[in-house]
Protein backbone atom coordinates (compact mmCIF):
# COMPACT_ATOMS: atom_id res chain seq x y z
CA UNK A 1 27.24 -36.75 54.20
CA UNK A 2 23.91 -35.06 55.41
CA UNK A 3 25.50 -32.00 55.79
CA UNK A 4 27.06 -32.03 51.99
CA UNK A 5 23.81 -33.29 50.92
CA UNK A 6 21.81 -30.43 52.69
CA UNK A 7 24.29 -27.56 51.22
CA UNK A 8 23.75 -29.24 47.77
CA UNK A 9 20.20 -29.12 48.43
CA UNK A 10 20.85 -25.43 49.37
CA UNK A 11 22.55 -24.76 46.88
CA UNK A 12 20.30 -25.86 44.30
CA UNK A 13 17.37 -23.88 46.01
CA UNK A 14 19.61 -20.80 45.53
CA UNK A 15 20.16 -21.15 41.98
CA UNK A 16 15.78 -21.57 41.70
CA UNK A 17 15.50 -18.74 42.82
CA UNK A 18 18.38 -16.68 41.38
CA UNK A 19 17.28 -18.25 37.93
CA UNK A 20 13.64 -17.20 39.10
CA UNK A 21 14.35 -13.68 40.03
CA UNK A 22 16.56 -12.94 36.30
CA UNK A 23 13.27 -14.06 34.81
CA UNK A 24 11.24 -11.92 36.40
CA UNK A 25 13.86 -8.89 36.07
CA UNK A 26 13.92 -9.43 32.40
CA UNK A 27 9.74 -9.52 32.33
CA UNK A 28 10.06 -6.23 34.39
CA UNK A 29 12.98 -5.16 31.92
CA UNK A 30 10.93 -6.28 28.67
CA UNK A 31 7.99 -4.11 30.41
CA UNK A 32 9.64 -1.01 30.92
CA UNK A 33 11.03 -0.76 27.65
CA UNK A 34 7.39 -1.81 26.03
CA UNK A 35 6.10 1.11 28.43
CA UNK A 36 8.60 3.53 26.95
CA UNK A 37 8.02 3.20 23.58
CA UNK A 38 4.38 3.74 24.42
CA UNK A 39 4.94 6.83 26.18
CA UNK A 40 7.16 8.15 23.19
CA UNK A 41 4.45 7.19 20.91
CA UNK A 42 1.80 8.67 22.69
CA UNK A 43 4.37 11.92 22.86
CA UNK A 44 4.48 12.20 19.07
CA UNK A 45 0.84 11.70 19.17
CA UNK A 46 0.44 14.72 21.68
CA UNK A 47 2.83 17.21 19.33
CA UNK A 48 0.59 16.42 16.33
CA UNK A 49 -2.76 17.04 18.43
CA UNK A 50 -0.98 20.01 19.67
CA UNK A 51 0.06 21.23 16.01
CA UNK A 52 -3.51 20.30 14.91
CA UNK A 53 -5.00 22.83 17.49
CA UNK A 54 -2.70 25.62 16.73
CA UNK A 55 -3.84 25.20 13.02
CA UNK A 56 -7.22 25.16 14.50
CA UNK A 57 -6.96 28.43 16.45
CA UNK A 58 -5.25 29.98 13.51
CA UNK A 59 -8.33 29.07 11.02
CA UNK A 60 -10.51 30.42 13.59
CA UNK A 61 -9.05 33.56 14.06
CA UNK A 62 -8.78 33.95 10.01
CA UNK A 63 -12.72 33.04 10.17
CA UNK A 64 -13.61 35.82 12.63
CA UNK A 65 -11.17 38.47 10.76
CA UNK A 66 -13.25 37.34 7.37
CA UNK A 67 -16.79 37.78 9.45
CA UNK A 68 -15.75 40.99 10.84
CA UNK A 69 -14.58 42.20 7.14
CA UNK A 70 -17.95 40.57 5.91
CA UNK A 71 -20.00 42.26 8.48
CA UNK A 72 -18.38 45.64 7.72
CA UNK A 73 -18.98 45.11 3.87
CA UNK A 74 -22.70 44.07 4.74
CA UNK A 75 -23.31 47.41 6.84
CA UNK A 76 -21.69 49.86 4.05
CA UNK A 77 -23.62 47.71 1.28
CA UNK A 78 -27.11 47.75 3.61
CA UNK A 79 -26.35 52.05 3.65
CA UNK A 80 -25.69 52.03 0.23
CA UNK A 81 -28.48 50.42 -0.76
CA UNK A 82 -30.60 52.74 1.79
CA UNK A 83 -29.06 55.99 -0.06
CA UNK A 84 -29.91 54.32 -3.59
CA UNK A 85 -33.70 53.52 -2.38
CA UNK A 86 -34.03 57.23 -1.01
CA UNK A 87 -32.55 58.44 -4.53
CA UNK A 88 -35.23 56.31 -6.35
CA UNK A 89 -37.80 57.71 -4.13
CA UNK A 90 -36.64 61.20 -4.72
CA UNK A 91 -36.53 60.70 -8.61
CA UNK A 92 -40.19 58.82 -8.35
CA UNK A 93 -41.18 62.19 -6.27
CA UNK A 94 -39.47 64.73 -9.29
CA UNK A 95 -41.08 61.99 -12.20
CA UNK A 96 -44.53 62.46 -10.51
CA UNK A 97 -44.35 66.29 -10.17
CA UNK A 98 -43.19 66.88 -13.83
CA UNK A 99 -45.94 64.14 -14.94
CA UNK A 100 -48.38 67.11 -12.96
CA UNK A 101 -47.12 70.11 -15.01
């Protein structure tokens, strides 16, 4: 009788912990799958930074192409302007000498 007793006793222990351990495999279960929908939503949220800085770059290299064109149209506007001040000079110069005759 002690001996059925004990292996019911046993037996009951066993099923505890069996009934323990499948609730803590379906935590760990529920936890992975939590954890991978995290990582895939922190993978779509990695594409869009990483279209974000290619649109970034691009912009920037469109800025620095408009500078340089900016910077080329200020230089040939700054000798233009030069050659027009010289000419106004020059005609100032010719106005004063036929003011003299």
């Amino acid at each position: 009788k002690d001996k059925v007793q004990n292996l019911d006793q046993n037996l009951a222990d066993s099923k505890a912990v069996q009934e323990a351990l499948t609730k803590k495999l379906q935590e760990v279960m529920e936890e992975g799958a939590r954890l991978k929908h995290e990582t895939e939503i922190l993978k779509a949220a990695a594409e869009v930074a990483k279209g974000r800085e290619e649109n970034y770059k691009a912009m920037m290299e469109k800025f620095a192409e408009k500078s340089k064109d900016l910077e080329q149209g200020m230089t040939k506007l700054e000798a233009e302007n030069k050659q027009l001040l010289e000419r106004i000079s020059q005609l100032e110069v010719v106005a004063e000498n036929e003011k003299k005759l």
